[in-house]
Protein backbone atom coordinates (compact mmCIF):
# COMPACT_ATOMS: atom_id res chain seq x y z
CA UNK A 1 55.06 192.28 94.84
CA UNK A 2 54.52 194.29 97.94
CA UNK A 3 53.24 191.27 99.80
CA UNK A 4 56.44 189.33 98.82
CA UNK A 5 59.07 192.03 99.80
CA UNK A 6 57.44 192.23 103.26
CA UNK A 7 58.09 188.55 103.78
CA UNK A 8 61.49 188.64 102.59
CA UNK A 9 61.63 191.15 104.73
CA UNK A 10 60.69 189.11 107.67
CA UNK A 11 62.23 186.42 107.22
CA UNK A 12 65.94 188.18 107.37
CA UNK A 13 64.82 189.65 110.62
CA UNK A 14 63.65 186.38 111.74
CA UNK A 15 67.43 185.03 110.82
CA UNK A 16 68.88 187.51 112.15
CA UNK A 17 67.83 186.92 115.76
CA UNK A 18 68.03 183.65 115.74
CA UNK A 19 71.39 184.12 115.67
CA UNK A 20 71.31 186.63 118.00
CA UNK A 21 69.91 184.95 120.57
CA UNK A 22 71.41 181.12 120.36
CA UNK A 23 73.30 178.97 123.25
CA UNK A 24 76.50 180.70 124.52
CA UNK A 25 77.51 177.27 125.51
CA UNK A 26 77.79 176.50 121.65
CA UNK A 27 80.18 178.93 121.36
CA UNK A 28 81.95 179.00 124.61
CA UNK A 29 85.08 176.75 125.68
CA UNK A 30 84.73 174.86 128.25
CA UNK A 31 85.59 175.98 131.76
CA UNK A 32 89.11 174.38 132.93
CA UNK A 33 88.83 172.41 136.69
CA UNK A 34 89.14 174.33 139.87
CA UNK A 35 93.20 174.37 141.19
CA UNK A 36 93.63 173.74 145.31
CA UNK A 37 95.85 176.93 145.96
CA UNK A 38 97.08 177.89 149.19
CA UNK A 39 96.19 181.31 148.47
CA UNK A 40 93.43 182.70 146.58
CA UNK A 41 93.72 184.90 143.78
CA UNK A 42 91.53 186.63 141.03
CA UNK A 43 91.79 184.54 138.28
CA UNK A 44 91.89 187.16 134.81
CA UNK A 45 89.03 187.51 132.53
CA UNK A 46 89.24 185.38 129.40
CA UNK A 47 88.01 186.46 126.18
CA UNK A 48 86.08 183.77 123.28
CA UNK A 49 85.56 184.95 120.20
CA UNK A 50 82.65 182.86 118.39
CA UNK A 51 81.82 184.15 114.78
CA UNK A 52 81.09 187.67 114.98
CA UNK A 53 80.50 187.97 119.04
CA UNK A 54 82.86 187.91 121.97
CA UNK A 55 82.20 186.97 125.61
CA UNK A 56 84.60 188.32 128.46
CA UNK A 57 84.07 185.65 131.49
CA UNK A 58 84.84 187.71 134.65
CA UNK A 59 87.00 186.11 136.91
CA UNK A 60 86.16 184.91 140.10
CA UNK A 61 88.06 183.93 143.73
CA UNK A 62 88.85 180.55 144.21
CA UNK A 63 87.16 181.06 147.56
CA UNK A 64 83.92 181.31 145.61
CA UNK A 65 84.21 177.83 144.70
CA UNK A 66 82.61 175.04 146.67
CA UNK A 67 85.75 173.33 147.54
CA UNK A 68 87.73 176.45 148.28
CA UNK A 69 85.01 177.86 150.39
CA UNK A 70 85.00 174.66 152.40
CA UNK A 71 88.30 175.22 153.08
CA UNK A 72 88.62 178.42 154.20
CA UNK A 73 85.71 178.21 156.76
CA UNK A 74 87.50 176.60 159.30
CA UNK A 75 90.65 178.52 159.05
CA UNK A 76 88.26 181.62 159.37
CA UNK A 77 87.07 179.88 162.41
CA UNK A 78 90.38 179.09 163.78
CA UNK A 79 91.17 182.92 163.54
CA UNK A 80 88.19 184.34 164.44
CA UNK A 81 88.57 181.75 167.99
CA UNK A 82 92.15 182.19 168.17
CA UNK A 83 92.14 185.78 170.19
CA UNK A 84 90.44 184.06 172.94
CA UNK A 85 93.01 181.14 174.41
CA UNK A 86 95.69 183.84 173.55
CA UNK A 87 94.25 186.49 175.99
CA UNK A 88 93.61 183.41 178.73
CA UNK A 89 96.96 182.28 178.14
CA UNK A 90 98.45 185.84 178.67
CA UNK A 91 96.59 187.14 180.72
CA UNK A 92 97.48 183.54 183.03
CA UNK A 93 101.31 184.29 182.75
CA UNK A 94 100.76 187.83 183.81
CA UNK A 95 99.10 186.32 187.39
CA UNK A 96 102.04 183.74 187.25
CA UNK A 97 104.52 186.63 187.20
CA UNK A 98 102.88 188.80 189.58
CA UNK A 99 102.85 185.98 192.09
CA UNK A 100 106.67 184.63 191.31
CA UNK A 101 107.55 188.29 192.04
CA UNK A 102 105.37 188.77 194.98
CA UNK A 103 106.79 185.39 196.53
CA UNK A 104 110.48 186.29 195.63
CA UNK A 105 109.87 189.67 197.68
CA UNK A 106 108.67 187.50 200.25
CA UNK A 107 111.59 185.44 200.59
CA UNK A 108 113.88 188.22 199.96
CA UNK A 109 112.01 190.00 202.89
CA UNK A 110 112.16 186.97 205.37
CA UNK A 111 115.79 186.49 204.88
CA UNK A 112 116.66 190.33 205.30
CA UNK A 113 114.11 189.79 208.88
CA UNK A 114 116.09 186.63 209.33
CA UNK A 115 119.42 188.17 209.48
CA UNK A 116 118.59 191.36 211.05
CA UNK A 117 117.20 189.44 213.88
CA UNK A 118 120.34 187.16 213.97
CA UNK A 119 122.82 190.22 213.89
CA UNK A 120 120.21 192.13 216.96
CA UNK A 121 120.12 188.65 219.04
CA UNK A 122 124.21 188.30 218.70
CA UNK A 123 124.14 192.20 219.66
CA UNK A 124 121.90 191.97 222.41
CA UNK A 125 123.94 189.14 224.13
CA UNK A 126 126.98 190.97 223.82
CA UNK A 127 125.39 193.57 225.57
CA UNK A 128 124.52 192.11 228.16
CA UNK A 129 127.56 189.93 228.55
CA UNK A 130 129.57 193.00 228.69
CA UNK A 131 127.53 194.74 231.13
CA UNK A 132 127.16 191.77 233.43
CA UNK A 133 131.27 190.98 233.28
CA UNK A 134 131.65 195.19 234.04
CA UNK A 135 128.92 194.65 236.99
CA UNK A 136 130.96 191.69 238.29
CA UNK A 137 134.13 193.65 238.06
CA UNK A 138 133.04 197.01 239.92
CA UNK A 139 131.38 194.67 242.66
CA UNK A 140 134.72 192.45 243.18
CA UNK A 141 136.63 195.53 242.82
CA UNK A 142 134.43 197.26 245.57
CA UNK A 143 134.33 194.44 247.67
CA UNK A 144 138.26 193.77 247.52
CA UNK A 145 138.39 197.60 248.95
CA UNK A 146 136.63 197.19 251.52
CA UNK A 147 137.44 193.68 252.80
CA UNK A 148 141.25 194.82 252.55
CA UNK A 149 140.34 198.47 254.51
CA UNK A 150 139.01 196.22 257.33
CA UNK A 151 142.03 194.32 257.41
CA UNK A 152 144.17 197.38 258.06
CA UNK A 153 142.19 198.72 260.31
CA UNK A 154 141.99 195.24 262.31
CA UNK A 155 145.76 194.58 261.96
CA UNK A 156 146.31 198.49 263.04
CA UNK A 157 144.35 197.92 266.25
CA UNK A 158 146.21 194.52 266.93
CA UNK A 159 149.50 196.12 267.01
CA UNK A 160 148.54 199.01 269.69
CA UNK A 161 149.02 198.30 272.89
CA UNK A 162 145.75 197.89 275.31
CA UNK A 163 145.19 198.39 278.35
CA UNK A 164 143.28 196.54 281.08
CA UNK A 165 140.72 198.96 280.78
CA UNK A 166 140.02 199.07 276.93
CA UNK A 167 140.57 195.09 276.62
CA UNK A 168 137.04 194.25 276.67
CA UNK A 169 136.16 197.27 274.23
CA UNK A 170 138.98 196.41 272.07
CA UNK A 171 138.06 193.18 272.00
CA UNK A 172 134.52 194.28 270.86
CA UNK A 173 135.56 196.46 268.07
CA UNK A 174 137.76 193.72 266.72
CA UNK A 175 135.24 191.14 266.82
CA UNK A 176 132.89 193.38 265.03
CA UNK A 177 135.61 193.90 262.15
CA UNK A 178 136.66 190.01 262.04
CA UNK A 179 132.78 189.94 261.58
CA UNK A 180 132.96 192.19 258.47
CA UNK A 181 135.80 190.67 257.33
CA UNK A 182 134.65 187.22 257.15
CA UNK A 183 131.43 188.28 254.85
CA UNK A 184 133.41 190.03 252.37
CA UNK A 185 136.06 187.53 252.01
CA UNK A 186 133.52 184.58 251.99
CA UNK A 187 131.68 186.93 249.20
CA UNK A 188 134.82 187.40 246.84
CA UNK A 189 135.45 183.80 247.25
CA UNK A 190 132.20 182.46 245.60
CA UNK A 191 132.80 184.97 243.24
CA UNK A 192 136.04 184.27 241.76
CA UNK A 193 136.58 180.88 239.46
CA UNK A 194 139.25 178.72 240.59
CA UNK A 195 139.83 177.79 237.30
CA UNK A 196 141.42 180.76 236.06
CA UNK A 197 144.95 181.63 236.95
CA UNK A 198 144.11 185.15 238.26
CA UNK A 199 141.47 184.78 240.27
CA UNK A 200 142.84 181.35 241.57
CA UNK A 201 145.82 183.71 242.46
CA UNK A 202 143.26 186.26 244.24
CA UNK A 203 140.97 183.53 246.13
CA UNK A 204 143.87 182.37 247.51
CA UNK A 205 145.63 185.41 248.38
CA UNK A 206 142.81 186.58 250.57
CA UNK A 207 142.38 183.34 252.32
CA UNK A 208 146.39 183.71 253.31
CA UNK A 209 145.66 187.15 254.51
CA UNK A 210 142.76 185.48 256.47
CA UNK A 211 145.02 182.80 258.14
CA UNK A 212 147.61 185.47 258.96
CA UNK A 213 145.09 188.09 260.89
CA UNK A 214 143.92 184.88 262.94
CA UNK A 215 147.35 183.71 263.81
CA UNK A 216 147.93 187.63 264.80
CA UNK A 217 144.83 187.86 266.60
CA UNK A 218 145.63 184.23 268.82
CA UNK A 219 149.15 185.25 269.49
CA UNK A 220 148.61 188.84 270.86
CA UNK A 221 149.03 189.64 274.08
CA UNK A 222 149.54 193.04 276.27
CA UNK A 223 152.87 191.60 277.29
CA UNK A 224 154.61 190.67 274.16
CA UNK A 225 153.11 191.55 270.38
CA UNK A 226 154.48 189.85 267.68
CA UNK A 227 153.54 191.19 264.17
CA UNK A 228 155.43 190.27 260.72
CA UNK A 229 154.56 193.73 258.33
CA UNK A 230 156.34 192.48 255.32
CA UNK A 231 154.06 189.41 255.27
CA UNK A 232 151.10 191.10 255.17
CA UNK A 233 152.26 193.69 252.87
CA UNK A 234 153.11 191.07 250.50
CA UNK A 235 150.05 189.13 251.01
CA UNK A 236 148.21 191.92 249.89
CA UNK A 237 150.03 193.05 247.17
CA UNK A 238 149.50 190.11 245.89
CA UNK A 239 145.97 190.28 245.81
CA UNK A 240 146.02 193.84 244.47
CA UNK A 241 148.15 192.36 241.44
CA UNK A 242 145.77 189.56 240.96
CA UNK A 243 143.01 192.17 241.34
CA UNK A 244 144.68 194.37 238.14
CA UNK A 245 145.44 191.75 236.19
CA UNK A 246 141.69 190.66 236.14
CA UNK A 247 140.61 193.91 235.71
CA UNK A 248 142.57 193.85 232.39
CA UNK A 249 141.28 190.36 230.97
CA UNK A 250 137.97 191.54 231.85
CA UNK A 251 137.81 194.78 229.92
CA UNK A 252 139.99 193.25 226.75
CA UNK A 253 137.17 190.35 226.86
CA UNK A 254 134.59 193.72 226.89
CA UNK A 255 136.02 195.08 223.88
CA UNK A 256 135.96 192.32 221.83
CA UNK A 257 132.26 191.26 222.66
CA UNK A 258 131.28 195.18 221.63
C-alpha cells in the first residue's frame, strides 16, 4: 500500500509540471505585423490569459524592429552630418558680409576722397585766379600812376619857357622822361585786352595821350608855345575812368570766384 501511494504520488507531481513547463506559443496569440509609423512609440503591454497562467508581453519601440531600425539610421546620419554644412554655410555668409561691408566702406570712402578733392581743386583755382586777377590789377594800377606822373611832369616842362642855355639840358631831361614814358605805356598796352570795353577804352586812352605829348613836343618852340590843357585833362580822365571802372569788374569777378 505504501509502495502504491508513493507512485500516485509521483505521478501527480509528474502532471503537474508538465503543465507547468509546456510551449508558451500554445497558449500565446499570435504577434500582429509591424506598422511603418512616422514616429515611434511604446507600444502597451498586452496581457493572454491561457488556462490558469497569464503572460504580460512588454512592449517594445518600433525602432527595435528590423525595418524601423533601417529607417531611422540614415535620418540619424543625416542629423548627426547636418551641423557640419550648416557651420560652412554660416560661417561662409559671415566672410561674405564682412567683405560686402568692407567694400561698401571702400566705395563710400573713395567717393567722400573723390569729392573732397573735387571741392579743394575748384578751391585752389579760385585761389589762384583771384590772386593772379588782384596781382594784375595792383600792377596796371601802379603802372597807370606812374606812366601818367611822367606825363605831367613832361607836359609841365614843355610849357616853361627855356632858355638858350638850358635847351640842351632840357632837352635831355625830356628825352629821358619820353624814354620812361614809352615803357610804361607799351607795358599797360600788352596788358590790357582789347576785347573788353574798359580796357579797350584805357589802351586807347593812353595811346591818345601819347599822340598828344608828341604833337606838343614837335610844335614847341622858345618863340611861340602852343599847349591845349583841356585836352589833356580830358584825355586823362578818361583813362582814370576806364582805370575805376576795371578796378570794379575785377574785384566783383574776385568775390564771386571766393
Amino acid at each position: 500500500m505504501n509502495g502504491i501511494a508513493v507512485l500516485a504520488l509521483l505521478s501527480v507531481i509528474a502532471t503537474c509540471l508538465s503543465q507547468q513547463t509546456a510551449p508558451k506559443s500554445e497558449c500565446e496569440h499570435p504577434a500582429p505585423p509591424a506598422v511603418r509609423r512616422s514616429t515611434p512609440a511604446p507600444r502597451p503591454g498586452v496581457l493572454v490569459q491561457c488556462g490558469d497562467m497569464v503572460n504580460q508581453a512588454a512592449a517594445a519601440p518600433l525602432s527595435s524592429l528590423p525595418v524601423a531600425s533601417a529607417m531611422a539610421q540614415p535620418a540619424r546620419e543625416s542629423v548627426d552630418r547636418s551641423p557640419v554644412p550648416v557651420a560652412l554655410i554660416a560661417g561662409a555668409a559671415g566672410v561674405l558680409g564682412a567683405l560686402a561691408g568692407a567694400l561698401a566702406s571702400l566705395f563710400v570712402g573713395w567717393m567722400n576722397a573723390r569729392s573732397q578733392l573735387r571741392i579743394e581743386t575748384t578751391r585752389l583755382r579760385a585761389n589762384l585766379i583771384a590772386q593772379e586777377r588782384l596781382r594784375w590789377l595792383q600792377d596796371i594800377r601802379q603802372r597807370l600812376s606812374t606812366l601818367y606822373r611822367t606825363m605831367d611832369m613832361q607836359y609841365n616842362t614843355l610849357k616853361r619857357p627855356v632858355t638858350e642855355g638850358e635847351k640842351d639840358q632840357v632837352q635831355e631831361k625830356l628825352d629821358t622822361m619820353a624814354s620812361d614814358v614809352l615803357d610804361q605805356s607799351n607795358v599797360i598796352h600788352f596788358m590790357l585786352n582789347p576785347e573788353k570795353d574798359d580796357q579797350a577804352e584805357l589802351r586807347n586812352s593812353n595811346q591818345a595821350a601819347l599822340h598828344f605829348l608828341v604833337d606838343c613836343h614837335s610844335k614847341a618852340t622858345a618863340a611861340a608855345q602852343v599847349f591845349d590843357d583841356s585836352r589833356y585833362e580830358s584825355l586823362k580822365r578818361t583813362a582814370f575812368d576806364a582805370m575805376t571802372r576795371i578796378g570794379i569788374r575785377t574785384w566783383k569777378q574776385i568775390k564771386e570766384l571766393q
